[in-house]
PDB file of N, CA and C in Angstrom:
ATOM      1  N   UNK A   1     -42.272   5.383  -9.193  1.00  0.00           N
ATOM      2  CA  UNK A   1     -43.383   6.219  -8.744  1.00  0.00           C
ATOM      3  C   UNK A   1     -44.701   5.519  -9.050  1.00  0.00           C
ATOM      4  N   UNK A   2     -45.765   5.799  -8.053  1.00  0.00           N
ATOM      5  CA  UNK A   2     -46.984   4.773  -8.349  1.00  0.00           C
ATOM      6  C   UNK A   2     -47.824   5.431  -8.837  1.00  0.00           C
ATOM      7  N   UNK A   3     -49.218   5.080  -9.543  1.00  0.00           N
ATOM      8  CA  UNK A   3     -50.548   5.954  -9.587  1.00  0.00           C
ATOM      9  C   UNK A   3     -50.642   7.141  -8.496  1.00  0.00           C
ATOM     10  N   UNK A   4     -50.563   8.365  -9.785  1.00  0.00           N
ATOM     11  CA  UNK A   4     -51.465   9.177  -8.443  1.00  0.00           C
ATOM     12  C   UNK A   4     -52.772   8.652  -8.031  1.00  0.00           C
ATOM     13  N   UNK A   5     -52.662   8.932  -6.667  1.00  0.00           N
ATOM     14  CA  UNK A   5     -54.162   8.725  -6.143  1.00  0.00           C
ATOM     15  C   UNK A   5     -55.085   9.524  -6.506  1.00  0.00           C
ATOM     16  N   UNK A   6     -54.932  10.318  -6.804  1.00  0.00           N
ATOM     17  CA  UNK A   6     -55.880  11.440  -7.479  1.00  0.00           C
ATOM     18  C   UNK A   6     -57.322  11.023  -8.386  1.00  0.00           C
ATOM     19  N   UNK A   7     -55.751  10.562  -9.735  1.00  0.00           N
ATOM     20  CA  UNK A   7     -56.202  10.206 -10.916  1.00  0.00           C
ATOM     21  C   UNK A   7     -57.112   8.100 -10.490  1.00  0.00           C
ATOM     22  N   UNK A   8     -56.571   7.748  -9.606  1.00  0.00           N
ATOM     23  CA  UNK A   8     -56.752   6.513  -9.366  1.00  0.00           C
ATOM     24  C   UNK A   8     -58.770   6.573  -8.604  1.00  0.00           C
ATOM     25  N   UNK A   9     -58.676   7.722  -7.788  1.00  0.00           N
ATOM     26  CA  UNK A   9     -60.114   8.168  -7.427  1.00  0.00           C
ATOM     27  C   UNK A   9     -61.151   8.108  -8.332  1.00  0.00           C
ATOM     28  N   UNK A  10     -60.792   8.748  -9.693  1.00  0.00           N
ATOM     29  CA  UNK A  10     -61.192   9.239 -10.500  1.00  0.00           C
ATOM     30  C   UNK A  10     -61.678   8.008 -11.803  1.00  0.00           C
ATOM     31  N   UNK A  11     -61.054   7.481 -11.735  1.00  0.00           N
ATOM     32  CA  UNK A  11     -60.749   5.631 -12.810  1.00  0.00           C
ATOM     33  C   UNK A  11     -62.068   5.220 -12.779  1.00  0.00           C
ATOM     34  N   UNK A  12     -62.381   4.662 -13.592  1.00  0.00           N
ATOM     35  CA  UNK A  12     -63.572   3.281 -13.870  1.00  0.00           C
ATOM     36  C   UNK A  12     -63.494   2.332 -14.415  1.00  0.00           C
ATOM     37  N   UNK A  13     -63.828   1.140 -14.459  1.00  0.00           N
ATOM     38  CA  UNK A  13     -63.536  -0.049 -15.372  1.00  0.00           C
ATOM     39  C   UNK A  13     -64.488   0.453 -16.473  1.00  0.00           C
ATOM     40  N   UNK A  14     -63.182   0.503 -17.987  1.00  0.00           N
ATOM     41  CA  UNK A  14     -64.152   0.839 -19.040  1.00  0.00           C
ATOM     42  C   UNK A  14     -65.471  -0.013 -19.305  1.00  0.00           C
ATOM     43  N   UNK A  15     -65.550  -1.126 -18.906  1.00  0.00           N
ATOM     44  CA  UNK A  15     -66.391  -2.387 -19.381  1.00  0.00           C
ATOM     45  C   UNK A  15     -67.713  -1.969 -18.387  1.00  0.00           C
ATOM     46  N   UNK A  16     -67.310  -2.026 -17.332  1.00  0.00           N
ATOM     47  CA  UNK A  16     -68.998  -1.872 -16.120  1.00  0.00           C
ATOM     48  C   UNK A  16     -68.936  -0.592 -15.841  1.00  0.00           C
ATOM     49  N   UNK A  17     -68.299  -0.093 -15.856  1.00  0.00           N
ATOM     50  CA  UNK A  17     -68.166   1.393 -15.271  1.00  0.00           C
ATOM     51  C   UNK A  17     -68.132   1.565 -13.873  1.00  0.00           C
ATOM     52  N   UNK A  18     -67.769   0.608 -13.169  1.00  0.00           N
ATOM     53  CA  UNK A  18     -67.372   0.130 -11.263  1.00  0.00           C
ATOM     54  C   UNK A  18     -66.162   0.324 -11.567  1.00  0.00           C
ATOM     55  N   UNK A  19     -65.835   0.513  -9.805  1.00  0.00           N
ATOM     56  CA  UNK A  19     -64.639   1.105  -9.259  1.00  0.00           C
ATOM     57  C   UNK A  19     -63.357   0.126  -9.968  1.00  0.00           C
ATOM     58  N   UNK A  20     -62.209   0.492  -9.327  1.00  0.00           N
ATOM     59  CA  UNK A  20     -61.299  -0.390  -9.533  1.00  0.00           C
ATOM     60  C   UNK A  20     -60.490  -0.344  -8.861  1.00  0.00           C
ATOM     61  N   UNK A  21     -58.923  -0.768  -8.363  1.00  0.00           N
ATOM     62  CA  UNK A  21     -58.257  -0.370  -7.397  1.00  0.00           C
ATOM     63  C   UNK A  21     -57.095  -1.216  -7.676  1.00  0.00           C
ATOM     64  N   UNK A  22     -55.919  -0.528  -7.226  1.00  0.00           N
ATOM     65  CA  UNK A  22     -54.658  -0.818  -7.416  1.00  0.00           C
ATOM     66  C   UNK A  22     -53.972  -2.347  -7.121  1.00  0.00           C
ATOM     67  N   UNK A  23     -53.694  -2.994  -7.748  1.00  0.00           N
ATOM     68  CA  UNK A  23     -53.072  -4.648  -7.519  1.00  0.00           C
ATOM     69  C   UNK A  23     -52.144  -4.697  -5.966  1.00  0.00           C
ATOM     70  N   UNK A  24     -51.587  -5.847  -5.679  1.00  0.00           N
ATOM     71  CA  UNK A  24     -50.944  -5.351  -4.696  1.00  0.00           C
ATOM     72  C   UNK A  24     -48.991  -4.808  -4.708  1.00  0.00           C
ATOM     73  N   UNK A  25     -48.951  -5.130  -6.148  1.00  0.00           N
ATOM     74  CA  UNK A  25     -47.788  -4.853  -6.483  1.00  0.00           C
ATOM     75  C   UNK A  25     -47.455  -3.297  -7.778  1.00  0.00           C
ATOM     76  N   UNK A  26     -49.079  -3.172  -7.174  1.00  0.00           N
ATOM     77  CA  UNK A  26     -48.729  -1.557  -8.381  1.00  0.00           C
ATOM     78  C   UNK A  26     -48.663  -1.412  -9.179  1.00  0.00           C
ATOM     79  N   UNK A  27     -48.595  -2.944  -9.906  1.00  0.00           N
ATOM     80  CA  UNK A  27     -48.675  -2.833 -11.672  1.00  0.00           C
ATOM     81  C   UNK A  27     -49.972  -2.845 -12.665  1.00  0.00           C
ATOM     82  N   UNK A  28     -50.885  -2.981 -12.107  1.00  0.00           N
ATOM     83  CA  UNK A  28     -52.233  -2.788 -12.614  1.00  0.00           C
ATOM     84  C   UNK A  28     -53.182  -2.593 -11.602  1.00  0.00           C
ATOM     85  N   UNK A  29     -54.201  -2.121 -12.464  1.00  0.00           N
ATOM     86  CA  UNK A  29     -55.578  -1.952 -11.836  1.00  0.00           C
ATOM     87  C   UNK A  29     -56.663  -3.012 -12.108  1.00  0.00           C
ATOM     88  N   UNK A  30     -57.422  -3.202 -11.295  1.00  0.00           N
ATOM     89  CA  UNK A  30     -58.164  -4.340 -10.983  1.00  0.00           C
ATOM     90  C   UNK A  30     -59.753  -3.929 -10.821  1.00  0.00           C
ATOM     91  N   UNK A  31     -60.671  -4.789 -11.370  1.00  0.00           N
ATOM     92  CA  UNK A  31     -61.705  -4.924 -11.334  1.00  0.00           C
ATOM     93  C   UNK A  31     -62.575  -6.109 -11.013  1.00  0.00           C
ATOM     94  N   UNK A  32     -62.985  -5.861  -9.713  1.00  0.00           N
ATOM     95  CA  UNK A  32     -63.350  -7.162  -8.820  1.00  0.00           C
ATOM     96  C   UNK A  32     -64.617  -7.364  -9.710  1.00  0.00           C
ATOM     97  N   UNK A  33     -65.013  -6.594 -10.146  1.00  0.00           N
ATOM     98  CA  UNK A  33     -66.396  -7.355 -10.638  1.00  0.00           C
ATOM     99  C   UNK A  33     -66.501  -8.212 -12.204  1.00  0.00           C
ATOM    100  N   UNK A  34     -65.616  -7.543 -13.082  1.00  0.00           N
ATOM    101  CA  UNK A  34     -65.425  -8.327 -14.399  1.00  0.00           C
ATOM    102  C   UNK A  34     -64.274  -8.729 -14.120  1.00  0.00           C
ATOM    103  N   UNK A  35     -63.102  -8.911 -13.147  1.00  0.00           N
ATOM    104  CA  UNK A  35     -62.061 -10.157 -13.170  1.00  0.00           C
ATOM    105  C   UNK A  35     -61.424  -9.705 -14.109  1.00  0.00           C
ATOM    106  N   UNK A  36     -61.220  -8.073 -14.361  1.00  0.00           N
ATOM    107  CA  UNK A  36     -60.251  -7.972 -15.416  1.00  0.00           C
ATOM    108  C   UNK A  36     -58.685  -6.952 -14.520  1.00  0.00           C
ATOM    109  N   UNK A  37     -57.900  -7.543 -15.401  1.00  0.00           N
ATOM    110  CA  UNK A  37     -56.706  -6.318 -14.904  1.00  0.00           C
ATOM    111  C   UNK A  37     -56.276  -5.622 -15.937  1.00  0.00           C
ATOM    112  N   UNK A  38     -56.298  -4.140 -15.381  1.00  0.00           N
ATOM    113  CA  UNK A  38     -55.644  -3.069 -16.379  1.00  0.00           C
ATOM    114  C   UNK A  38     -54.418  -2.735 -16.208  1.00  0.00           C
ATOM    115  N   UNK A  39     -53.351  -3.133 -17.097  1.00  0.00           N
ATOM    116  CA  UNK A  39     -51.735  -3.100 -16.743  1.00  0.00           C
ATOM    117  C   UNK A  39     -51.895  -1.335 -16.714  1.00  0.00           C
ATOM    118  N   UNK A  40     -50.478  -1.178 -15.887  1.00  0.00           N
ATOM    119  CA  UNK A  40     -49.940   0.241 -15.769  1.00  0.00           C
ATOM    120  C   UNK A  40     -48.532   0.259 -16.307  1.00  0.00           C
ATOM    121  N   UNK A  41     -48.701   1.037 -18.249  1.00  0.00           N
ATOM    122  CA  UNK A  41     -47.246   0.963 -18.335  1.00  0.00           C
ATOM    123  C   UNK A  41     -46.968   2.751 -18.381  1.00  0.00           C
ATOM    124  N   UNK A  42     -45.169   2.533 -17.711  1.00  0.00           N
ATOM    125  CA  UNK A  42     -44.685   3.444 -17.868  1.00  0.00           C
ATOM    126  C   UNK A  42     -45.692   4.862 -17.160  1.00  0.00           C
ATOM    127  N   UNK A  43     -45.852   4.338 -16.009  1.00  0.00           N
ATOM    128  CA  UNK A  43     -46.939   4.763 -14.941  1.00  0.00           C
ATOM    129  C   UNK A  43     -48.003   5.721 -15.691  1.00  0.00           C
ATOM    130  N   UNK A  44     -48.641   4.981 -16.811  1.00  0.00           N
ATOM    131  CA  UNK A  44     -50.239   5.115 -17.530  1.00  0.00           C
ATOM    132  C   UNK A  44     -50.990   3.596 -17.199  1.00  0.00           C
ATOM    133  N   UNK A  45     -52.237   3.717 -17.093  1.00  0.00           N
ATOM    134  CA  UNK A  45     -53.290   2.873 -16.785  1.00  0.00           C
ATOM    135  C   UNK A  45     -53.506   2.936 -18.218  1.00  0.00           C
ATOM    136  N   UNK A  46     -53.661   1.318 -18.865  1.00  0.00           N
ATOM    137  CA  UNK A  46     -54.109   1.194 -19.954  1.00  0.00           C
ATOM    138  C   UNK A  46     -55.725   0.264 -20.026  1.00  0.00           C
ATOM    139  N   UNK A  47     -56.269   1.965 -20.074  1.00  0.00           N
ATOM    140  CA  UNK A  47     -57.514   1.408 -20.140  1.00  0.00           C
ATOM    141  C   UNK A  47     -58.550   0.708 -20.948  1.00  0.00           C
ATOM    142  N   UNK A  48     -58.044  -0.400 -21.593  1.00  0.00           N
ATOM    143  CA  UNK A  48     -58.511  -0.575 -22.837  1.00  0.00           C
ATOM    144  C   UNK A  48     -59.469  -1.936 -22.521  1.00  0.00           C
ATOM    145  N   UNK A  49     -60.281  -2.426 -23.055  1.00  0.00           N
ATOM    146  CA  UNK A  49     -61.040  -3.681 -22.350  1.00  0.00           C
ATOM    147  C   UNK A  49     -60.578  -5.198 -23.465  1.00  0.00           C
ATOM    148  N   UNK A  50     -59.932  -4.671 -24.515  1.00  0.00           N
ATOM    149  CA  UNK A  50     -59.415  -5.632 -25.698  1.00  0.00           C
ATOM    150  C   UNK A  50     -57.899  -6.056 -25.085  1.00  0.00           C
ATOM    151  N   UNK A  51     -57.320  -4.374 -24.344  1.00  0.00           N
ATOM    152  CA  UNK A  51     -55.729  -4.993 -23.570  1.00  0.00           C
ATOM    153  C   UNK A  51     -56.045  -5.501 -22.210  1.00  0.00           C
ATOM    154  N   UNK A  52     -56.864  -5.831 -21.508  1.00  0.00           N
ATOM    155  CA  UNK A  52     -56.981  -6.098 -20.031  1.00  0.00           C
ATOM    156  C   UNK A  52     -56.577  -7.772 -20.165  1.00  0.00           C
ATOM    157  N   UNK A  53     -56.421  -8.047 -18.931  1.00  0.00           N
ATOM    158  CA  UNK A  53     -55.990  -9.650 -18.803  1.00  0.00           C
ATOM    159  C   UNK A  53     -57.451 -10.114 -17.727  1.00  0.00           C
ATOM    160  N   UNK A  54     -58.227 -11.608 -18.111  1.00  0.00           N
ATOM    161  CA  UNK A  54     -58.524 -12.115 -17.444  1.00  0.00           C
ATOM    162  C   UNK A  54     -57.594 -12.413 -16.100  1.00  0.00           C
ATOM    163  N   UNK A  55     -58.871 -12.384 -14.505  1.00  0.00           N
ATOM    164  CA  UNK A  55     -57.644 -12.818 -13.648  1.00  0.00           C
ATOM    165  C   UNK A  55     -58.938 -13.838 -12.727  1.00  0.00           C
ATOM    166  N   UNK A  56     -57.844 -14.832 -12.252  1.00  0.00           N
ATOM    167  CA  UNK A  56     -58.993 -15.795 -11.278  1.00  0.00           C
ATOM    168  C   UNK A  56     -59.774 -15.463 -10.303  1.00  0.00           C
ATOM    169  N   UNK A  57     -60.846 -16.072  -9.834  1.00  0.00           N
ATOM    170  CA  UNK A  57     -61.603 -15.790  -8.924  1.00  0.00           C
ATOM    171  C   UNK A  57     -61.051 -16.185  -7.633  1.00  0.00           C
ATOM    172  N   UNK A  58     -59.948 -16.589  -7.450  1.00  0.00           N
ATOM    173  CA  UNK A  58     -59.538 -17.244  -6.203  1.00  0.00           C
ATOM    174  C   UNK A  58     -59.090 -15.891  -5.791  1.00  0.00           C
TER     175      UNK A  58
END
C-alpha cells in the first residue's frame, strides 16, 4: 500500500518547508530543492532532516 495522498498533500520538507513528492518507486519522498530523500518505512514518511539521504542533481 502507498502514501495516502491525503497525508502526502499535506507533507513539507522539514528543512525548507517546500513541497515534496513521491520517488518513482514509492519508497521515499523527495525534495527537489534541498536534494534530500525522506525514506518511507513501513508506509510512515520519516521525516527527520539528520535521517534523510543526500540525492544527485542529475
Amino acid at each position: 500500500m502507498a502514501i495516502n495522498k491525503e497525508l502526502l498533500e499535506i507533507l513539507a520538507c522539514p528543512k525548507c518547508k517546500g513541497g515534496i513528492r513521491l520517488n518513482d518507486t514509492e519508497t521515499g519522498l523527495i525534495c527537489d530543492k534541498c536534494k534530500l530523500l525522506y525514506e518511507i518505512r513501513d508506509e510512515i514518511p520519516i521525516m527527520l532532516i539528520e535521517e534523510a539521504k543526500k540525492i544527485s542533481s542529475d
